[in-house]
C-alpha atoms as a PDB file:
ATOM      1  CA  UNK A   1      20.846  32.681   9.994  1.00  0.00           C
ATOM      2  CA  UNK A   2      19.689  33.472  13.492  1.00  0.00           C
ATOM      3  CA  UNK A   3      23.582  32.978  14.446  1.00  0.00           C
ATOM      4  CA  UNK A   4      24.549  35.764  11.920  1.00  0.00           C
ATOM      5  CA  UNK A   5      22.371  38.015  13.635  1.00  0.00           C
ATOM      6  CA  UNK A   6      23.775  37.497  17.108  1.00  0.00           C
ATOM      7  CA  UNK A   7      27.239  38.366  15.668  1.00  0.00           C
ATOM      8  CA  UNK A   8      26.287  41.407  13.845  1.00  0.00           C
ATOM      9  CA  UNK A   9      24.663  42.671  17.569  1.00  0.00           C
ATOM     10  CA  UNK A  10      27.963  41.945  19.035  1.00  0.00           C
ATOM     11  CA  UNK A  11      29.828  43.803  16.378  1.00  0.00           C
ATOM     12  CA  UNK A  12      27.806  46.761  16.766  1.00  0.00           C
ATOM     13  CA  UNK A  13      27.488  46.770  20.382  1.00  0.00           C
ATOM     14  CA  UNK A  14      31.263  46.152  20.845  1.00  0.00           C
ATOM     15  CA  UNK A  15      34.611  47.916  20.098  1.00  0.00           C
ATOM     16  CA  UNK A  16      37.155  45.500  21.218  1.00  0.00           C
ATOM     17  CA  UNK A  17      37.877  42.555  23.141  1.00  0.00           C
ATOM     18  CA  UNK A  18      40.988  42.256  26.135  1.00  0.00           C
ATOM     19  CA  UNK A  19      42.189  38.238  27.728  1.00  0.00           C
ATOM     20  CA  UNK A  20      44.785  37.959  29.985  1.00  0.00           C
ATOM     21  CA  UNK A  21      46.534  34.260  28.563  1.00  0.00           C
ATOM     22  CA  UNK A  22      49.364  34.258  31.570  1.00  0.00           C
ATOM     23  CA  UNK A  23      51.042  36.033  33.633  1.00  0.00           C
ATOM     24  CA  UNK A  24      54.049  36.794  31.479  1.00  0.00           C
ATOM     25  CA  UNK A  25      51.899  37.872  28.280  1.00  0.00           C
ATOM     26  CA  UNK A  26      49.420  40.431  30.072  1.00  0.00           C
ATOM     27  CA  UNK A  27      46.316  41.566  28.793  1.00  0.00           C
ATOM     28  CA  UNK A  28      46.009  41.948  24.964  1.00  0.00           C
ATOM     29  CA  UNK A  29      43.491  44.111  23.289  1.00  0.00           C
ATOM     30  CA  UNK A  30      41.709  43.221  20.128  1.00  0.00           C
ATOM     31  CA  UNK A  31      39.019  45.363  17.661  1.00  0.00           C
ATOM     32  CA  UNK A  32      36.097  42.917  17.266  1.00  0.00           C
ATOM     33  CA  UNK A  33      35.487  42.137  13.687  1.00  0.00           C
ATOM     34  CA  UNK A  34      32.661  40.630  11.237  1.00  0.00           C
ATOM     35  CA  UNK A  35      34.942  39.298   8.832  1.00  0.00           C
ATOM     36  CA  UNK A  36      34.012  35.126   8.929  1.00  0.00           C
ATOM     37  CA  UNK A  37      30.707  33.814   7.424  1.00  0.00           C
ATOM     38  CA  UNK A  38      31.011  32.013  11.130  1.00  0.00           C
ATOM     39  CA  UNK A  39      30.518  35.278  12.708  1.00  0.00           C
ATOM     40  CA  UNK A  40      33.120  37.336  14.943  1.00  0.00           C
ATOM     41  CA  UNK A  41      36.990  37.456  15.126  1.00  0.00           C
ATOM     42  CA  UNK A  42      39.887  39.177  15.934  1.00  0.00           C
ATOM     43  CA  UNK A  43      42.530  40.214  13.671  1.00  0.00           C
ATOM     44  CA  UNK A  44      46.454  38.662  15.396  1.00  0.00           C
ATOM     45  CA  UNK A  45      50.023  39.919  13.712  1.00  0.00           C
ATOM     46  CA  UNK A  46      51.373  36.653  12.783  1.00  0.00           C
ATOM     47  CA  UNK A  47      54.870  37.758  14.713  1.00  0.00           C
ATOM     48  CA  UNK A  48      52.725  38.309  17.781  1.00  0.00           C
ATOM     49  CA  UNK A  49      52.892  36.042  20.974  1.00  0.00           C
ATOM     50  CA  UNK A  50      49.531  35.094  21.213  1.00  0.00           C
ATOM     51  CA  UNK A  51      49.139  33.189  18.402  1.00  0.00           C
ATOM     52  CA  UNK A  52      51.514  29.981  19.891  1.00  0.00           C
ATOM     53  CA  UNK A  53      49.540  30.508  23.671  1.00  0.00           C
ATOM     54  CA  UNK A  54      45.747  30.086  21.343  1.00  0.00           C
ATOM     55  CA  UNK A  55      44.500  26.805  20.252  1.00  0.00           C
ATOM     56  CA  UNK A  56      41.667  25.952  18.497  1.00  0.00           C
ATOM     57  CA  UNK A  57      38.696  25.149  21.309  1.00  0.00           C
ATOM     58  CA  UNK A  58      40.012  27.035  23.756  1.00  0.00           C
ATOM     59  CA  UNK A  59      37.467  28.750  26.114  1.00  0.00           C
ATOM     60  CA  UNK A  60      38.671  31.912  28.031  1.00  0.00           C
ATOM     61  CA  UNK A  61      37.002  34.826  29.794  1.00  0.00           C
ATOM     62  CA  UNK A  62      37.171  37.515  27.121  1.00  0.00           C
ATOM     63  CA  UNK A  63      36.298  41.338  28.671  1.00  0.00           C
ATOM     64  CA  UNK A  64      33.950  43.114  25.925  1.00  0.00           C
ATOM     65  CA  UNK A  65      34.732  46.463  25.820  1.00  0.00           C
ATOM     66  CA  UNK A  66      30.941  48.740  24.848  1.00  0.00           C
ATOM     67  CA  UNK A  67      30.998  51.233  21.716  1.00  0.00           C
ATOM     68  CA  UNK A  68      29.195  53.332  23.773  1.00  0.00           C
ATOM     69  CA  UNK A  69      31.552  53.751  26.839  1.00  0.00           C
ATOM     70  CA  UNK A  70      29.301  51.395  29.339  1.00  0.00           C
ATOM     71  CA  UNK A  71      30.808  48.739  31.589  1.00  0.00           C
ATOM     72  CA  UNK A  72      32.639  46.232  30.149  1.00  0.00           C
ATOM     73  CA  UNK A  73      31.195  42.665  29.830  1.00  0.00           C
ATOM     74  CA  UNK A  74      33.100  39.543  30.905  1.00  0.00           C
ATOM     75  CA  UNK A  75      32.299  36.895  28.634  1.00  0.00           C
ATOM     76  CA  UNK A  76      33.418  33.403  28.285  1.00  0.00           C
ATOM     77  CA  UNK A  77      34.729  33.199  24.831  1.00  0.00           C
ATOM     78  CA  UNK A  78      35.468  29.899  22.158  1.00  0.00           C
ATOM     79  CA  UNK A  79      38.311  30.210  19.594  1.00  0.00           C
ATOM     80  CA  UNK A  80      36.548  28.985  16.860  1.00  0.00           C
ATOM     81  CA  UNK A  81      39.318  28.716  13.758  1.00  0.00           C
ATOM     82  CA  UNK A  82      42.696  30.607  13.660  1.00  0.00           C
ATOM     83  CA  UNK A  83      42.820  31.602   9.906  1.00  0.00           C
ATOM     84  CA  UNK A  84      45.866  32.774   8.070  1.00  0.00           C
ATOM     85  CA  UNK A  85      45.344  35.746   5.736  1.00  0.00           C
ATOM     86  CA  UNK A  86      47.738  35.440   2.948  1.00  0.00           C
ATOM     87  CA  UNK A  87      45.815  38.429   0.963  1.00  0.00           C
ATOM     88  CA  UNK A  88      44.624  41.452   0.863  1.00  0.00           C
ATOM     89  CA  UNK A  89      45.256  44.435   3.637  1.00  0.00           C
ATOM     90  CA  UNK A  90      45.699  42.054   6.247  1.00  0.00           C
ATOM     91  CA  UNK A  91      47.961  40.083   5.617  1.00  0.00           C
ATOM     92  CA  UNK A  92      50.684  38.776   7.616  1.00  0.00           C
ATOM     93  CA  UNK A  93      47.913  38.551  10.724  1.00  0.00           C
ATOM     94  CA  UNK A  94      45.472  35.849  11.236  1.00  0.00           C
ATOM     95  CA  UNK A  95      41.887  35.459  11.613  1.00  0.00           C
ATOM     96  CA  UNK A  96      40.986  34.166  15.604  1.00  0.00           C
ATOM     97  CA  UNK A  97      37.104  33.311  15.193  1.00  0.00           C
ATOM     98  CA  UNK A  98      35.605  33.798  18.389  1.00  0.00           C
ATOM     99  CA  UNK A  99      31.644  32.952  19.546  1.00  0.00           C
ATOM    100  CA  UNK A 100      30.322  33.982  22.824  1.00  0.00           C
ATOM    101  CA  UNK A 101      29.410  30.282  24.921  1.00  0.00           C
ATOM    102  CA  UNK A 102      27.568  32.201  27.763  1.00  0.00           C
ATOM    103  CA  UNK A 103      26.400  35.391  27.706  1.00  0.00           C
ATOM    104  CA  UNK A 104      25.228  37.178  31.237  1.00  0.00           C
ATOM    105  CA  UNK A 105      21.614  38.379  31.296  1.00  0.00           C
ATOM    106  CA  UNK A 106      20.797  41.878  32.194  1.00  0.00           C
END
């Protein structure tokens, strides 16, 4: 339960996240969603190149952009599941279930 809480701050606190995963795929931009009982995720387009550079486990500096037009937080990031969603409005995309590993004080 306590881990439900800390996604639902995230959620509100953040609008989307950006990762750079090489040189040749630049930085990709993400809303931050509470969609997973796990906690947070991004929503992917299944055609989209990120998808075969993620794998499950996967730890990567992930740059938090603030609802409220503050700094951006750099955050180092787990992909928790990668999800497909064969119903509903999204799919064709898949679930990426991320969790925050270290968050910076301050």
């Amino acid at each position: 339960p306590e881990r439900r809480s800390e996604s639902r701050k995230v959620v509100d606190d953040y609008y989307s996240v950006e990762f750079t995963l090489s040189r040749e795929l630049p930085v990709h931009q993400f809303r931050v969603r509470d969609m997973s009982p796990l906690g947070l995720g991004i929503l992917v387009n299944e055609s989209s190149e990120v998808l075969k550079r993620l794998t499950v486990g996967d730890a990567l500096e992930m740059k938090f952009n603030p609802i409220n037009g503050s700094d951006a937080e750099c955050l180092k990031t787990e992909i928790r599941h990668i999800t497909r969603m064969d119903n509903g409005r999204f799919r064709g995309h898949y679930l990426v279930g991320i969790q925050i590993l270290e968050r910076s004080e301050g």
